[in-house]
Protein backbone atom coordinates (compact mmCIF):
# COMPACT_ATOMS: atom_id res chain seq x y z
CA UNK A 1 22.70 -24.47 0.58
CA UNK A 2 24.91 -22.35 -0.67
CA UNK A 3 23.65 -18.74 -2.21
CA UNK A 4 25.13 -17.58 -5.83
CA UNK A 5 25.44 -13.63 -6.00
CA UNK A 6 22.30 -13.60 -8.24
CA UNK A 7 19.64 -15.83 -5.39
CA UNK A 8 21.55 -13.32 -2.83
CA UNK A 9 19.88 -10.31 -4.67
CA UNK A 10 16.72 -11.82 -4.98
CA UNK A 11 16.66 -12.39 -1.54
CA UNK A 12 17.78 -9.10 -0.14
CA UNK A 13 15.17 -7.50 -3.03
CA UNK A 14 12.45 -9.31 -1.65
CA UNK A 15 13.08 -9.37 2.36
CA UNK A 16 13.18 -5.46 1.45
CA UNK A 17 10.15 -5.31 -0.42
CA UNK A 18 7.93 -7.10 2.06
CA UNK A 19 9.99 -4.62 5.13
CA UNK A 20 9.20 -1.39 2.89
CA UNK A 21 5.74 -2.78 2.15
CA UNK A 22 4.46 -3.78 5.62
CA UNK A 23 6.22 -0.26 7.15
CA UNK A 24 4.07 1.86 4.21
CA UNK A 25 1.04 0.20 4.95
CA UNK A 26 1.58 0.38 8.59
CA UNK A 27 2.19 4.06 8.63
CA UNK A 28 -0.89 4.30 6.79
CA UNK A 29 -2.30 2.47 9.59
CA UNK A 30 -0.84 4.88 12.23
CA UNK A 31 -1.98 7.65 11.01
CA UNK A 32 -5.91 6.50 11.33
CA UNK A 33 -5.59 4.72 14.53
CA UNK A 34 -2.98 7.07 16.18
CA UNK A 35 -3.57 10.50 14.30
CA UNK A 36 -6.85 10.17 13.89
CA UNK A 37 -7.05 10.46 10.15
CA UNK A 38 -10.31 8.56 8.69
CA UNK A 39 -9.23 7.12 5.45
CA UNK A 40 -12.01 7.40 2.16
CA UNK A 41 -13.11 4.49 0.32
CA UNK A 42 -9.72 5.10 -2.32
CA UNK A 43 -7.58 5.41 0.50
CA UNK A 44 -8.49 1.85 1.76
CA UNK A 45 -8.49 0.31 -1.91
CA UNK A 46 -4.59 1.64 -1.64
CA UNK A 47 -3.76 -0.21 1.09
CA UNK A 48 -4.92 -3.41 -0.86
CA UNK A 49 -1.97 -4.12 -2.71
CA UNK A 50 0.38 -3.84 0.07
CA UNK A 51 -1.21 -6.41 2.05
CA UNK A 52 -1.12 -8.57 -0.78
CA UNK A 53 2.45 -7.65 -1.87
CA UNK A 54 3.86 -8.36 2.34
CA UNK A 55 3.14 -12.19 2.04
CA UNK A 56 3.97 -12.37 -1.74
CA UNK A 57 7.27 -10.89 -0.89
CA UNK A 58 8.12 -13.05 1.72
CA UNK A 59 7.14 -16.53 -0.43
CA UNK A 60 9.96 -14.59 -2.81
CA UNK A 61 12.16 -14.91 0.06
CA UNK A 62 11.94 -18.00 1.65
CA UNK A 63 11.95 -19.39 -2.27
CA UNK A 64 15.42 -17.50 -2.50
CA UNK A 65 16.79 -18.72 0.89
CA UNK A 66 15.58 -22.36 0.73
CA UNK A 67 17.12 -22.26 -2.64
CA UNK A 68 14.21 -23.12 -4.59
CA UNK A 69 13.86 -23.25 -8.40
CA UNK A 70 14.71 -19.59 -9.62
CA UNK A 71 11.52 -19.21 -11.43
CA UNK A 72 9.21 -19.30 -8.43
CA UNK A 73 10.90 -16.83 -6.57
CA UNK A 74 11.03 -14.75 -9.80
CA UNK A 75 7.06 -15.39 -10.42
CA UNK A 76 6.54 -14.21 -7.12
CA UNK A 77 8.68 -10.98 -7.74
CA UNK A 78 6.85 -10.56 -10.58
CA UNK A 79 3.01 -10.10 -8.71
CA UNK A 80 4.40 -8.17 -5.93
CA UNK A 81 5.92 -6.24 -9.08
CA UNK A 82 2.67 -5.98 -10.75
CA UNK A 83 1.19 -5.24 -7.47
CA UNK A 84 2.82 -2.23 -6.46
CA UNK A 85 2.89 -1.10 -10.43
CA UNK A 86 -1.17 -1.28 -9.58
CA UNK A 87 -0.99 0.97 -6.42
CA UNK A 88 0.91 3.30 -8.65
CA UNK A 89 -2.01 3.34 -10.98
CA UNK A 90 -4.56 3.80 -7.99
CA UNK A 91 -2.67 6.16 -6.14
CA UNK A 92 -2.43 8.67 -9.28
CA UNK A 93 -6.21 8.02 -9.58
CA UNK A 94 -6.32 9.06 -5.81
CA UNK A 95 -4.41 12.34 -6.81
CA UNK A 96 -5.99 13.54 -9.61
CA UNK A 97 -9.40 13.44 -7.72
CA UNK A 98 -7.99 15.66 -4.59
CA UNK A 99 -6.91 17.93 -7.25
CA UNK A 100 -10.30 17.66 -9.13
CA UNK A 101 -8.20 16.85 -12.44
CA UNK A 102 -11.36 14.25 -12.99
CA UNK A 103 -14.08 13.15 -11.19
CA UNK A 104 -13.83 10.58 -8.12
CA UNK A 105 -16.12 7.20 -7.16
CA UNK A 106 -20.13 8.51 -7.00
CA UNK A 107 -19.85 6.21 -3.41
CA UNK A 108 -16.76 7.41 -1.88
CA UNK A 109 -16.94 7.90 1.84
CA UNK A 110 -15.29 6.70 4.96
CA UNK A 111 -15.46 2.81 5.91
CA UNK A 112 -18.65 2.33 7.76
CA UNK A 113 -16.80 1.58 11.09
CA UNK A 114 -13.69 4.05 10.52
CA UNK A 115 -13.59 6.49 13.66
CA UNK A 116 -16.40 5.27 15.05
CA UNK A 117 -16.60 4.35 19.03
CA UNK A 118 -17.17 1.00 20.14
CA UNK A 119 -19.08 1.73 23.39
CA UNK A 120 -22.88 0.74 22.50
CA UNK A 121 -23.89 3.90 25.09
CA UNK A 122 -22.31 6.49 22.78
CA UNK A 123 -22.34 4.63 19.55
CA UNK A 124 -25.61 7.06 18.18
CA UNK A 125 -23.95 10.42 19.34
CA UNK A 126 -20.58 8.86 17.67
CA UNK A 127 -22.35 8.58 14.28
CA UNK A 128 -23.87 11.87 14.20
CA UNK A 129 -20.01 13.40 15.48
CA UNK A 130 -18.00 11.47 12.34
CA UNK A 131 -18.22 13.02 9.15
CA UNK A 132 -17.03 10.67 6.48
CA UNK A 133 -14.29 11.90 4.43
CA UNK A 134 -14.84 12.69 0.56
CA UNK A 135 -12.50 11.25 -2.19
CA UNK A 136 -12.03 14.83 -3.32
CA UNK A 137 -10.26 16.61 -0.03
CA UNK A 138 -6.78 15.42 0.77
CA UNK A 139 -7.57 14.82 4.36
CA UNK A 140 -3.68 16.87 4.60
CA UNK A 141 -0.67 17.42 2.96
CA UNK A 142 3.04 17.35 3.54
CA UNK A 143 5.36 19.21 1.72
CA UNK A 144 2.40 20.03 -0.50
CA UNK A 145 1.41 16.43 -0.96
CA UNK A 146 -1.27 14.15 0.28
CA UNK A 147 -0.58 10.91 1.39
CA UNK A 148 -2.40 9.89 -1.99
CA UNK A 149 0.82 12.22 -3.64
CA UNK A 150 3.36 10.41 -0.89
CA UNK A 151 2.24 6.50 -1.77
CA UNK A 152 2.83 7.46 -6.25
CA UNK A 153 6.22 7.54 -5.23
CA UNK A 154 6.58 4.97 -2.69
CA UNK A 155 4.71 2.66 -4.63
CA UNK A 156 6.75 3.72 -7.91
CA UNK A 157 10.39 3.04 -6.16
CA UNK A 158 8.93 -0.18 -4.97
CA UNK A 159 7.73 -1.40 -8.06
CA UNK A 160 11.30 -0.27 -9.66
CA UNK A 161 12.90 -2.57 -6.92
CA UNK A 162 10.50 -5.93 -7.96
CA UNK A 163 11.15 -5.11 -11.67
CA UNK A 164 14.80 -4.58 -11.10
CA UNK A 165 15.05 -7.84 -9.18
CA UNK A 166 12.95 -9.53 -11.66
CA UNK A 167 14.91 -8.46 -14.75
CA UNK A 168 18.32 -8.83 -13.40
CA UNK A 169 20.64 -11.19 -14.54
């Protein structure tokens, strides 16, 4: 089937959403299981939207490469949009409570199984060693951000991709 310039876009916009979506959420992902960082309840609920927006963005695709009707590849632009225009919203949430501007989640702790061993033998000595992380302490920051800081802006130029796709004629 042969691809106009405007179900090219849409394609290219969403095989680079779901790409810049699955490598955010997987760094997120390396840095608990291979630096060791244990992520807080908020963290966690900003992961949520990227492994919603992966598969969304690549139904967005295959509707642009299998040259189906413009509107369902559009629609799906449109939640992974809204999707990453929510992370935005969480992720300043996120912020604000590291920086104490208001208050955090009364609950917020680490997962119940987040750095904890698997080994039965050690599994009680493992509990009493992990100390759950707290909403309000960036567990570090990067070029004086936390990853909280880092994930406004990815999720920000990612929702400015969708919406730019979306909108464009």
């Amino acid at each position: 089937m042969r691809q106009t310039a405007s179900s090219s876009f849409l394609l290219l916009s969403a095989l680079f959403l779901a790409a810049a979506m699955a490598a955010v959420v997987g760094t997120a992902l390396g840095f608990e299981h291979i630096g060791g960082f244990i992520p807080c309840k908020l963290c966690l609920a900003q992961r949520e939207p990227y492994y919603a927006g992966v598969p969304v963005a690549l139904l967005a695709a295959a509707g642009a490469a299998l040259g189906w009707r413009g509107c369902f590849t559009r629609g799906m632009l449109i939640i992974a949009g809204l999707l990453m225009s929510y992370s935005v919203i969480l992720a300043i949430y996120h912020s604000g409570v590291e920086w104490q501007w208001w208050a955090g989640p009364t609950d917020c702790g680490a997962a119940a199984t987040s750095g904890i061993t698997t080994d039965a033998g050690s599994l009680l000595g493992a509990l009493d060693a992990v100390t759950p992380p707290s909403c309000d302490e960036a567990a570090g920051r990067f070029l004086g951000l936390s990853f909280a800081g880092w994930n406004v802006f990815a999720s920000l130029a990612l929702a400015a991709i969708a919406w730019r796709a979306v909108f464009r004629r």
